[in-house]
Every structure is written in structure tokens, then in C-alpha cells.
PDB file of N, CA and C in Angstrom:
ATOM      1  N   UNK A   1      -8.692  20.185  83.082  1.00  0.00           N
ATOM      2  CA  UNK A   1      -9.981  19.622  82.705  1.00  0.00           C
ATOM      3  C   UNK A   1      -9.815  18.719  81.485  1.00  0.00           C
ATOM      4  N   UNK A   2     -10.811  17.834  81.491  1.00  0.00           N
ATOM      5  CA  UNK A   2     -10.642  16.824  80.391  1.00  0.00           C
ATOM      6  C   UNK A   2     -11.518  17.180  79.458  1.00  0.00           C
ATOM      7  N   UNK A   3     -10.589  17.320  78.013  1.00  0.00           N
ATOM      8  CA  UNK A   3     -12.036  17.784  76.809  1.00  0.00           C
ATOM      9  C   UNK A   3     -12.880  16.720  76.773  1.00  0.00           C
ATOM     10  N   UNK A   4     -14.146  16.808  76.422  1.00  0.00           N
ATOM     11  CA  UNK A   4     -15.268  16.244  76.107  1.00  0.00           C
ATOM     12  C   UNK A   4     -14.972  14.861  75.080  1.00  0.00           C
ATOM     13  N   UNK A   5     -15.021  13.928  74.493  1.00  0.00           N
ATOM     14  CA  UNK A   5     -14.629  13.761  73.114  1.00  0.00           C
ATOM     15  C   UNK A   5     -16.255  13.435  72.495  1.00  0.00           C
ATOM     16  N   UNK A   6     -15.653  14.085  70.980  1.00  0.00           N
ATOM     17  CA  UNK A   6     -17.172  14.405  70.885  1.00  0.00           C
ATOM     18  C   UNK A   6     -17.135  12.855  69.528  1.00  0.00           C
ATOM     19  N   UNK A   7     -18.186  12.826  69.457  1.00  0.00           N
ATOM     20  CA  UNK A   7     -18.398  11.259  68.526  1.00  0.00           C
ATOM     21  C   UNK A   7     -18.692  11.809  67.333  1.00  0.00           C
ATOM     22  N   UNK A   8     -17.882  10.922  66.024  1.00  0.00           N
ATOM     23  CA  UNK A   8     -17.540  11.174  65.006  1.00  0.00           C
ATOM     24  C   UNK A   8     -18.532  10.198  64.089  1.00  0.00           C
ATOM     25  N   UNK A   9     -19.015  10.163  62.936  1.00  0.00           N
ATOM     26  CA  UNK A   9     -19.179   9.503  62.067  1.00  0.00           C
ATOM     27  C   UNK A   9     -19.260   9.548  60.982  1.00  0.00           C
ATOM     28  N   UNK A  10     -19.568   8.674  59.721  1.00  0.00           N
ATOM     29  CA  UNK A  10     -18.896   8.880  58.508  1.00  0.00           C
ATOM     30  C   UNK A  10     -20.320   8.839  57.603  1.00  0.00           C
ATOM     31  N   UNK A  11     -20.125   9.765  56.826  1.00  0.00           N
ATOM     32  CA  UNK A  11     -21.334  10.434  55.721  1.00  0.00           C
ATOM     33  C   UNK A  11     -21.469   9.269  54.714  1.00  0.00           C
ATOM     34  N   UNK A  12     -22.461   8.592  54.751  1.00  0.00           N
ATOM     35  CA  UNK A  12     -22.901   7.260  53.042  1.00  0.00           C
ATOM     36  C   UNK A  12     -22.358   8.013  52.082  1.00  0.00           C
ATOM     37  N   UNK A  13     -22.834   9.480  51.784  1.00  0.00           N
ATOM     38  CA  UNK A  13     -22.645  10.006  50.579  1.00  0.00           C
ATOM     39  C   UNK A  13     -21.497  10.061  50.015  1.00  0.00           C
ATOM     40  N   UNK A  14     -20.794  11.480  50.695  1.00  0.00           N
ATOM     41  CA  UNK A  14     -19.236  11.606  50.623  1.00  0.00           C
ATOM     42  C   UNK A  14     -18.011  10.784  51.132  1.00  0.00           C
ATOM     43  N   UNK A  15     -18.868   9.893  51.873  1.00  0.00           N
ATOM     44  CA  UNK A  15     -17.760   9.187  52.897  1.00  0.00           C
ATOM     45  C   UNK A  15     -16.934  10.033  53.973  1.00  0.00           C
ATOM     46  N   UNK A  16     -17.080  11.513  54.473  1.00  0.00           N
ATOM     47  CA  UNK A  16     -16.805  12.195  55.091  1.00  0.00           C
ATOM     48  C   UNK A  16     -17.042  12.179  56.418  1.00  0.00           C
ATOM     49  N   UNK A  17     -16.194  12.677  57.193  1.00  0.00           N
ATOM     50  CA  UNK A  17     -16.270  12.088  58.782  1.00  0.00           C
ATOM     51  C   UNK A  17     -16.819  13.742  59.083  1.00  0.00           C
ATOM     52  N   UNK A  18     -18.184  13.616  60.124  1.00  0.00           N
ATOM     53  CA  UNK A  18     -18.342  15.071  60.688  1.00  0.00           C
ATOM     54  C   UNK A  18     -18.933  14.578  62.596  1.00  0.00           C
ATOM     55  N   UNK A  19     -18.871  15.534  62.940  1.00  0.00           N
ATOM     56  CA  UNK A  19     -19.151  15.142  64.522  1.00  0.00           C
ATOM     57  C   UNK A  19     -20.726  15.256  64.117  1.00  0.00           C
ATOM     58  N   UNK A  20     -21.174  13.508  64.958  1.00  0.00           N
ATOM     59  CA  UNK A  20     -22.252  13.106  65.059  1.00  0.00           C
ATOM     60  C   UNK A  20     -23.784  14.138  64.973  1.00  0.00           C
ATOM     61  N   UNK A  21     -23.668  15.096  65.406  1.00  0.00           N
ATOM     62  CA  UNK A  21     -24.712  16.004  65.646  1.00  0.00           C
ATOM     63  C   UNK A  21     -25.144  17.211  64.339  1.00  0.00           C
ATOM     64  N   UNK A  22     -23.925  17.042  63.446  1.00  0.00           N
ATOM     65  CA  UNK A  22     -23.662  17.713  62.198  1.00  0.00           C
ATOM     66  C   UNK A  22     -24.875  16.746  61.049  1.00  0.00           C
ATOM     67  N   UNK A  23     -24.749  15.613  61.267  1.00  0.00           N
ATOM     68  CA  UNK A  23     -25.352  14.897  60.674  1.00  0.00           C
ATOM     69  C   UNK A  23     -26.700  14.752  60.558  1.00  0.00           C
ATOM     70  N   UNK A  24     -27.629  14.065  60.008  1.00  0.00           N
ATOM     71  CA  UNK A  24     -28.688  13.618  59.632  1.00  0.00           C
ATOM     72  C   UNK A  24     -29.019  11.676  59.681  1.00  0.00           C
ATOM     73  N   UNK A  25     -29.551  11.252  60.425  1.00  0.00           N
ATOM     74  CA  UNK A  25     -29.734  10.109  60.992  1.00  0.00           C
ATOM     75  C   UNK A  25     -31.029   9.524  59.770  1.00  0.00           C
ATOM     76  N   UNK A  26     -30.244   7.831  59.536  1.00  0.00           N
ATOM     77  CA  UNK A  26     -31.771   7.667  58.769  1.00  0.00           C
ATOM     78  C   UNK A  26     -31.881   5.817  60.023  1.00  0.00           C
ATOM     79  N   UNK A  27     -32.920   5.754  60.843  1.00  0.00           N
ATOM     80  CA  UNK A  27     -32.676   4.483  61.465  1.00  0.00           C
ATOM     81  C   UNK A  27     -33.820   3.704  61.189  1.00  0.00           C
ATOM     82  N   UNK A  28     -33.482   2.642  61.252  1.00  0.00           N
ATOM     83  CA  UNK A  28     -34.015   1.607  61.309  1.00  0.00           C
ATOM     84  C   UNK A  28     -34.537   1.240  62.833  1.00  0.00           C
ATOM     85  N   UNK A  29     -35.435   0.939  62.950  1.00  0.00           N
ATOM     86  CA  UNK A  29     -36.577   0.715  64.197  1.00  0.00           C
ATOM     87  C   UNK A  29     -36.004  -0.586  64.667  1.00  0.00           C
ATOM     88  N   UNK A  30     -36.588  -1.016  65.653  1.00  0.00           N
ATOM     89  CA  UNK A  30     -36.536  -2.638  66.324  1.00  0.00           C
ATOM     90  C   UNK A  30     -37.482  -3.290  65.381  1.00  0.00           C
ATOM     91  N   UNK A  31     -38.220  -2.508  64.994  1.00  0.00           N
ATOM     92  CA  UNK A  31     -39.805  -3.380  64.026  1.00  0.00           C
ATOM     93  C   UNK A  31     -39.395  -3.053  62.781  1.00  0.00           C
ATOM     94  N   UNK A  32     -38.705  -2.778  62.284  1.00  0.00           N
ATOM     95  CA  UNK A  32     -38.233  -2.643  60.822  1.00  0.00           C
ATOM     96  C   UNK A  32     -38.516  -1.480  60.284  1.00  0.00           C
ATOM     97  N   UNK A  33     -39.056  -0.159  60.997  1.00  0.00           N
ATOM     98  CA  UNK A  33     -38.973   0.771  59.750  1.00  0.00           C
ATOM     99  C   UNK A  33     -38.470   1.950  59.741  1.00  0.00           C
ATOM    100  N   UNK A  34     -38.027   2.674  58.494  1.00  0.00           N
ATOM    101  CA  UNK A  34     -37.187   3.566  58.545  1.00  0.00           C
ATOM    102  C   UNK A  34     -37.704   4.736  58.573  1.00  0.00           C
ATOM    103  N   UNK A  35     -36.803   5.605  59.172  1.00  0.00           N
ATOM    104  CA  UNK A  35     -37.043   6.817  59.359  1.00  0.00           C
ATOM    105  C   UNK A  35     -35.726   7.866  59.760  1.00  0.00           C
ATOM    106  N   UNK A  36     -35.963   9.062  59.794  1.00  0.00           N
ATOM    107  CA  UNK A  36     -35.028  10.433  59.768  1.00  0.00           C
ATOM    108  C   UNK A  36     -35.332  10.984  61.535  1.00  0.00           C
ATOM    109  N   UNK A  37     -34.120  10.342  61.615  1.00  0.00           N
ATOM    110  CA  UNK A  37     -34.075  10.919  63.369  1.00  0.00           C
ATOM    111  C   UNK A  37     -33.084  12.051  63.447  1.00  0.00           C
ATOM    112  N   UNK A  38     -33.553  12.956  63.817  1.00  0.00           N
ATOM    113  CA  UNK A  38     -32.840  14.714  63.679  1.00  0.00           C
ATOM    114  C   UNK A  38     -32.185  14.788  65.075  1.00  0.00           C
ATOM    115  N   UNK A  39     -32.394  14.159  66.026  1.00  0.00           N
ATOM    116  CA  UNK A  39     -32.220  14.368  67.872  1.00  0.00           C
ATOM    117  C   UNK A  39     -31.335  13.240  67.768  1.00  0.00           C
ATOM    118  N   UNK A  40     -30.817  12.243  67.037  1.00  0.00           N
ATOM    119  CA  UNK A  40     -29.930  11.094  67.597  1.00  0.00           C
ATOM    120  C   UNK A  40     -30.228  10.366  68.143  1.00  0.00           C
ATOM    121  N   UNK A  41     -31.315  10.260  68.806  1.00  0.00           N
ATOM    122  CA  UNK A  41     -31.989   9.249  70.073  1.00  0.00           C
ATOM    123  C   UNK A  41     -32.592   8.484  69.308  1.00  0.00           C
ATOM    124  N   UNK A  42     -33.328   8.146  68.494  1.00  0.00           N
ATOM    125  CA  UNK A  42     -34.698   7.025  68.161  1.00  0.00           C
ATOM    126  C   UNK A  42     -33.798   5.783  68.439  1.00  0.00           C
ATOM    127  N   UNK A  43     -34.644   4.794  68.757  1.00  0.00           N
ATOM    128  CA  UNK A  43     -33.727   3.460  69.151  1.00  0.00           C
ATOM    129  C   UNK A  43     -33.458   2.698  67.778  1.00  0.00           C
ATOM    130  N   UNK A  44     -32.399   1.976  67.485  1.00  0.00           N
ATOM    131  CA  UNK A  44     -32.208   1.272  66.488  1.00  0.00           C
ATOM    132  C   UNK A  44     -31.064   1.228  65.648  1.00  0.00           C
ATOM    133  N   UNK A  45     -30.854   1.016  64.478  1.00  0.00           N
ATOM    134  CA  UNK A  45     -29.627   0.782  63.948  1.00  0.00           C
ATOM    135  C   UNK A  45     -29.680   2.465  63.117  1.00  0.00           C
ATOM    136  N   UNK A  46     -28.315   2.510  63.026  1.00  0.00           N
ATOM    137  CA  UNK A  46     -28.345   4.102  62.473  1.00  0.00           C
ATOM    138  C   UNK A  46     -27.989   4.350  61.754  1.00  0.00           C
ATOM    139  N   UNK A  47     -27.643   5.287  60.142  1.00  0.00           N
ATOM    140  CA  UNK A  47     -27.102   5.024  59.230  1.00  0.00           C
ATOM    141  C   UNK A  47     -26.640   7.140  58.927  1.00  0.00           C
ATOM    142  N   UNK A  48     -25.482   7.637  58.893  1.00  0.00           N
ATOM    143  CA  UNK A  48     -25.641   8.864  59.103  1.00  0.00           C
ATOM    144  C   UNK A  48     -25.842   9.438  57.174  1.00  0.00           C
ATOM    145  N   UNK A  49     -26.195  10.691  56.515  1.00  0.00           N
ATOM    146  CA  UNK A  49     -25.736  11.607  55.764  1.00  0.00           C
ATOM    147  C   UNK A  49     -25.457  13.005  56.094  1.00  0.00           C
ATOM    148  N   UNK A  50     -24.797  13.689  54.981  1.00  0.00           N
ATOM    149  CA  UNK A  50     -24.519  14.937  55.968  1.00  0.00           C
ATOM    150  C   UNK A  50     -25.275  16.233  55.579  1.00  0.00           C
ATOM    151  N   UNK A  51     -26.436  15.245  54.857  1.00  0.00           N
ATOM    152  CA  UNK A  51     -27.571  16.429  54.383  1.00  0.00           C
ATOM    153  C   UNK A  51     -27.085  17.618  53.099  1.00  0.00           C
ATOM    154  N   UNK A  52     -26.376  17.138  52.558  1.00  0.00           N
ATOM    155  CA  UNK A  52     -26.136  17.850  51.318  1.00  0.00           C
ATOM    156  C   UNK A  52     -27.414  16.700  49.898  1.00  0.00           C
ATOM    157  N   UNK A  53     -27.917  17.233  49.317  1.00  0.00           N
ATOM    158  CA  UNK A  53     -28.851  16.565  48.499  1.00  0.00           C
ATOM    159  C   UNK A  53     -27.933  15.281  47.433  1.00  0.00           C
ATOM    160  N   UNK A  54     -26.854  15.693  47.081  1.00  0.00           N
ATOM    161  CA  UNK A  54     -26.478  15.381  46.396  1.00  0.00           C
ATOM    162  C   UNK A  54     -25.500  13.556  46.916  1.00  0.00           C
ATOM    163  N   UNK A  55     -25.010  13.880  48.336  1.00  0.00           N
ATOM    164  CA  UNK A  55     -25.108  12.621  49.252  1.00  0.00           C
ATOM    165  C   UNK A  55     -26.152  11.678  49.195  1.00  0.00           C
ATOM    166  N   UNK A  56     -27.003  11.808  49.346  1.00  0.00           N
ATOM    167  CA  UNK A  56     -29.332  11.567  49.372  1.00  0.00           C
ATOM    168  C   UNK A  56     -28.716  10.429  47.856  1.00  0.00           C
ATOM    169  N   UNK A  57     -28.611  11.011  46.544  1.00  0.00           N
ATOM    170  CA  UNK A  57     -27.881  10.444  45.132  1.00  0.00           C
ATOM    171  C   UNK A  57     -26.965   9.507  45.588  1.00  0.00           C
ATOM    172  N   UNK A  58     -26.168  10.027  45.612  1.00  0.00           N
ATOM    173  CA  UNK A  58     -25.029   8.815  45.833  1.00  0.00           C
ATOM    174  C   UNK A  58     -25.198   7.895  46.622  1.00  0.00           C
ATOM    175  N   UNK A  59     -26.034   7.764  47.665  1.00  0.00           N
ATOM    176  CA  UNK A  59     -26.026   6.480  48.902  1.00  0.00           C
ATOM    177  C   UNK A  59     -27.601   5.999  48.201  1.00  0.00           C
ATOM    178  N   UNK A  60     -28.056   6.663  47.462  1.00  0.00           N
ATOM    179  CA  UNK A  60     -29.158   5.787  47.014  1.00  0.00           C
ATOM    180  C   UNK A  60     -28.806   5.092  46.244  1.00  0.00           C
ATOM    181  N   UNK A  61     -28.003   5.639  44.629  1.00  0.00           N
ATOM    182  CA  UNK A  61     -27.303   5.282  43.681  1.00  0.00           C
ATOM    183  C   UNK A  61     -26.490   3.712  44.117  1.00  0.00           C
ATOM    184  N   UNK A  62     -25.397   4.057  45.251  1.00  0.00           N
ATOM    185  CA  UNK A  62     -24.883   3.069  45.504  1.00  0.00           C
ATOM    186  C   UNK A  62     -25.867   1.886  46.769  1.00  0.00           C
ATOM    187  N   UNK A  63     -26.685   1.839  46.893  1.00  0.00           N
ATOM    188  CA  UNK A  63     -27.361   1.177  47.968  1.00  0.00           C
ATOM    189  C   UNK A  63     -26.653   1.392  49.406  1.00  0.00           C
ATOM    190  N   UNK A  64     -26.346   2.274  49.698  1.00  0.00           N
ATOM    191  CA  UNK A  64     -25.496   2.362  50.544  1.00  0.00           C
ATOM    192  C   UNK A  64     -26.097   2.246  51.660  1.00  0.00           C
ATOM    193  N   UNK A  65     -27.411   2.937  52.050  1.00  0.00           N
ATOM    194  CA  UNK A  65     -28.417   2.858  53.227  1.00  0.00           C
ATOM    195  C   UNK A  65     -28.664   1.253  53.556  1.00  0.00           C
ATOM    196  N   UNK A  66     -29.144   1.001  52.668  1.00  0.00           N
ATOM    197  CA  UNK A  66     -29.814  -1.042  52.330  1.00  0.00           C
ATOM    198  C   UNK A  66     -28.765  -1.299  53.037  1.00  0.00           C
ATOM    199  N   UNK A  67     -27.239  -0.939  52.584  1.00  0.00           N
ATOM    200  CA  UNK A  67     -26.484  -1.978  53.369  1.00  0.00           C
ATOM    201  C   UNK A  67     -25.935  -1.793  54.564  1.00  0.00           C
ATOM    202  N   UNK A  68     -26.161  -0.741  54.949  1.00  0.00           N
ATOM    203  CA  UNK A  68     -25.925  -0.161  56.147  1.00  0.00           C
ATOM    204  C   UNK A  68     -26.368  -0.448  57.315  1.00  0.00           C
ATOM    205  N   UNK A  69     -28.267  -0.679  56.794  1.00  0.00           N
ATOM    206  CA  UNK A  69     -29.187  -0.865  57.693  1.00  0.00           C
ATOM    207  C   UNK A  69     -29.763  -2.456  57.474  1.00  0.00           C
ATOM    208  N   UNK A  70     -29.210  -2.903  57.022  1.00  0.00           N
ATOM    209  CA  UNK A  70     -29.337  -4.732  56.737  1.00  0.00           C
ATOM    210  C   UNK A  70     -30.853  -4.821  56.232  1.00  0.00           C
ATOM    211  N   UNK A  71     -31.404  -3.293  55.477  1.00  0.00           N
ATOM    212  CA  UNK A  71     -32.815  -3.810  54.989  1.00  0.00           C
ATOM    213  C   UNK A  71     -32.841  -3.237  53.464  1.00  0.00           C
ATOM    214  N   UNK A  72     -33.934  -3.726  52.621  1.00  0.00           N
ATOM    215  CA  UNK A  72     -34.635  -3.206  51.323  1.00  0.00           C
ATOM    216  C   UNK A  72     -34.839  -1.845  51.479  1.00  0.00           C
ATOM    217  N   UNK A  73     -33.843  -0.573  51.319  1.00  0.00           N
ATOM    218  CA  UNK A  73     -35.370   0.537  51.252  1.00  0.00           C
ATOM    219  C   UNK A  73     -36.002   0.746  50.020  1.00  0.00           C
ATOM    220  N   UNK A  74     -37.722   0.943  50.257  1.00  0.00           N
ATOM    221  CA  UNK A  74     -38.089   1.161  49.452  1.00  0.00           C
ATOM    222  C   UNK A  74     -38.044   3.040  48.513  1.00  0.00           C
ATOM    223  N   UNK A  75     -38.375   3.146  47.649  1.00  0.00           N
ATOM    224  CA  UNK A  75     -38.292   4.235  46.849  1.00  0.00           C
ATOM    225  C   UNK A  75     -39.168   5.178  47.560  1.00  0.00           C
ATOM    226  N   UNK A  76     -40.318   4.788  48.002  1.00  0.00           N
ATOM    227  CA  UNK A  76     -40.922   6.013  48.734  1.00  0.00           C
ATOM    228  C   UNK A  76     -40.442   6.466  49.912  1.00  0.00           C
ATOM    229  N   UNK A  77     -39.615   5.422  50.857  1.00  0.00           N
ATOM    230  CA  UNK A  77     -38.516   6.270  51.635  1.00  0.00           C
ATOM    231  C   UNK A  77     -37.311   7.106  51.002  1.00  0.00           C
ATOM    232  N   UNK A  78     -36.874   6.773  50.219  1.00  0.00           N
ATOM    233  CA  UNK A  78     -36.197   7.567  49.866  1.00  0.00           C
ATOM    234  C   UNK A  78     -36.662   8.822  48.939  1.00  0.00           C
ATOM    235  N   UNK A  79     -37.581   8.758  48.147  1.00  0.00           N
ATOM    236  CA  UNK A  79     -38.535  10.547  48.481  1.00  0.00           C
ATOM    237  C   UNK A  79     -38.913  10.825  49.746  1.00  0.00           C
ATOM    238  N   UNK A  80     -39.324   9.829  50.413  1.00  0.00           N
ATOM    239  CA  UNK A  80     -39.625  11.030  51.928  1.00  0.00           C
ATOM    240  C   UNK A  80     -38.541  11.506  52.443  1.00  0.00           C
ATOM    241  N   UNK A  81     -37.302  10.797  52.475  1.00  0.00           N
ATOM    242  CA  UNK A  81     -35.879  11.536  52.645  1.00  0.00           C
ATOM    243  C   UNK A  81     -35.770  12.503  52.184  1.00  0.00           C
ATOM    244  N   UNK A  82     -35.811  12.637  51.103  1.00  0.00           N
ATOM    245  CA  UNK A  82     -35.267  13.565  50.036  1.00  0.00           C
ATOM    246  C   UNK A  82     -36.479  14.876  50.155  1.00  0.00           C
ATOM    247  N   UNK A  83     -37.953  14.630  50.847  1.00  0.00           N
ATOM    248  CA  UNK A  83     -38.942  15.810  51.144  1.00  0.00           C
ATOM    249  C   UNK A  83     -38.326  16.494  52.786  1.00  0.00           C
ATOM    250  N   UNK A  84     -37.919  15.144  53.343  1.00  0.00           N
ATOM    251  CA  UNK A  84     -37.563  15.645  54.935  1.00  0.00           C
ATOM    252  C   UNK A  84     -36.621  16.437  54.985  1.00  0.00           C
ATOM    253  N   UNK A  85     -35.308  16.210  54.175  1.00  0.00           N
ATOM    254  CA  UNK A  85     -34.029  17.254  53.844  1.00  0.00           C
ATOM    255  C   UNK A  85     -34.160  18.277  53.550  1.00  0.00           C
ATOM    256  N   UNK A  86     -35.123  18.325  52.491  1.00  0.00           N
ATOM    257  CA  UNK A  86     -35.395  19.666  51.955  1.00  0.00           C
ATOM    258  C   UNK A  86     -36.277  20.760  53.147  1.00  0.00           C
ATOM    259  N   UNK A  87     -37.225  19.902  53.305  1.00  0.00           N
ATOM    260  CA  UNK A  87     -38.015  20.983  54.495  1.00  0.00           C
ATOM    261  C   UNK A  87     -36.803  21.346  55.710  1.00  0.00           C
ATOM    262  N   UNK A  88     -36.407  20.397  56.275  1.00  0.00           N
ATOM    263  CA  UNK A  88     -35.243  20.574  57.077  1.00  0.00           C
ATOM    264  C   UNK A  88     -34.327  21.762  56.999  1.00  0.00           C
ATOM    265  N   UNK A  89     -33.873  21.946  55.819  1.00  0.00           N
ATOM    266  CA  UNK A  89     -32.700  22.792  55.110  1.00  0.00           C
ATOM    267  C   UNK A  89     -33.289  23.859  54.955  1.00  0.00           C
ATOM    268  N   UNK A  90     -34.878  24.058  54.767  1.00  0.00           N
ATOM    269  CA  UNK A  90     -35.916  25.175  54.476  1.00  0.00           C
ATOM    270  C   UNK A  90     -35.549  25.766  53.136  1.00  0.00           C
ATOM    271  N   UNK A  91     -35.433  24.405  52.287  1.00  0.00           N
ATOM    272  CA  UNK A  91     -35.186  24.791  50.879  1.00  0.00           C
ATOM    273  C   UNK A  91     -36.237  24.819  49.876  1.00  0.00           C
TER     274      UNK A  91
END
């Protein structure tokens, strides 16, 4: 039998590679806006973290999302990130 191969991608924060589903999705829409896709599916450009808070810092710190996702984010997305993680994590 042939293993599966499972899809890999790399964390803004840490720069760490985890299989796709480990992750936390922030995408960008066809209409421009961002959001936290938990299922992998929403259509659009995708940008992964690996949901540690302290990643959330560093890819904000470094603009790392903005450049990821070829847009401005604004600051209130990135508190709603930073509210969605937390509820997420049930912290």
C-alpha cells in the first residue's frame, strides 16, 4: 500500500514545519478579507500559525501575515486573532 503523503507547512511565527491540519489558517478571501479558517477549506490565499500565542507576536511584530497575504492587516484583525486562538485553545 502506498502511504498517504500528508501536506506540510511552515509556521509565520517559529518558522516551523507541522502537517497542515496541526495548524491554524489565517486567509484571505477572493474579496479581500481576512479571517481564521480552522477546516482548511475557505477559498483563498492562506497564511498558516501553529497557534502558540507567542507565534500571533512574532508574525505580527515582523509583518509576516501582510506579506504573506499581499494585504495591510489591520490591528483589529489581529486582536480578533489573538480572541479566536484563545477561545480555540479554551484558554
Amino acid at each position: 500500500m502506498v502511504q498517504k503523503k500528508i501536506p506540510m507547512r511552515q509556521c509565520l511565527g517559529c518558522r516551523e514545519r507541522f502537517a497542515k491540519r496541526e495548524l491554524i489558517r489565517v486567509v484571505r478571501s477572493p474579496e479581500g478579507e481576512l479571517s481564521l479558517d480552522f477546516k482548511g477549506k475557505a477559498p483563498g490565499r492562506g497564511a498558516y500559525l501553529c497557534g502558540k500565542p507567542e507565534c500571533l507576536q512574532k508574525a505580527r511584530k515582523s509583518r509576516a501575515i501582510s506579506r504573506a497575504l499581499e494585504v495591510e492587516v489591520p490591528e483589529s484583525v489581529y486582536d480578533a486573532l489573538e480572541r479566536q486562538m484563545e477561545d480555540a485553545h479554551g484558554k
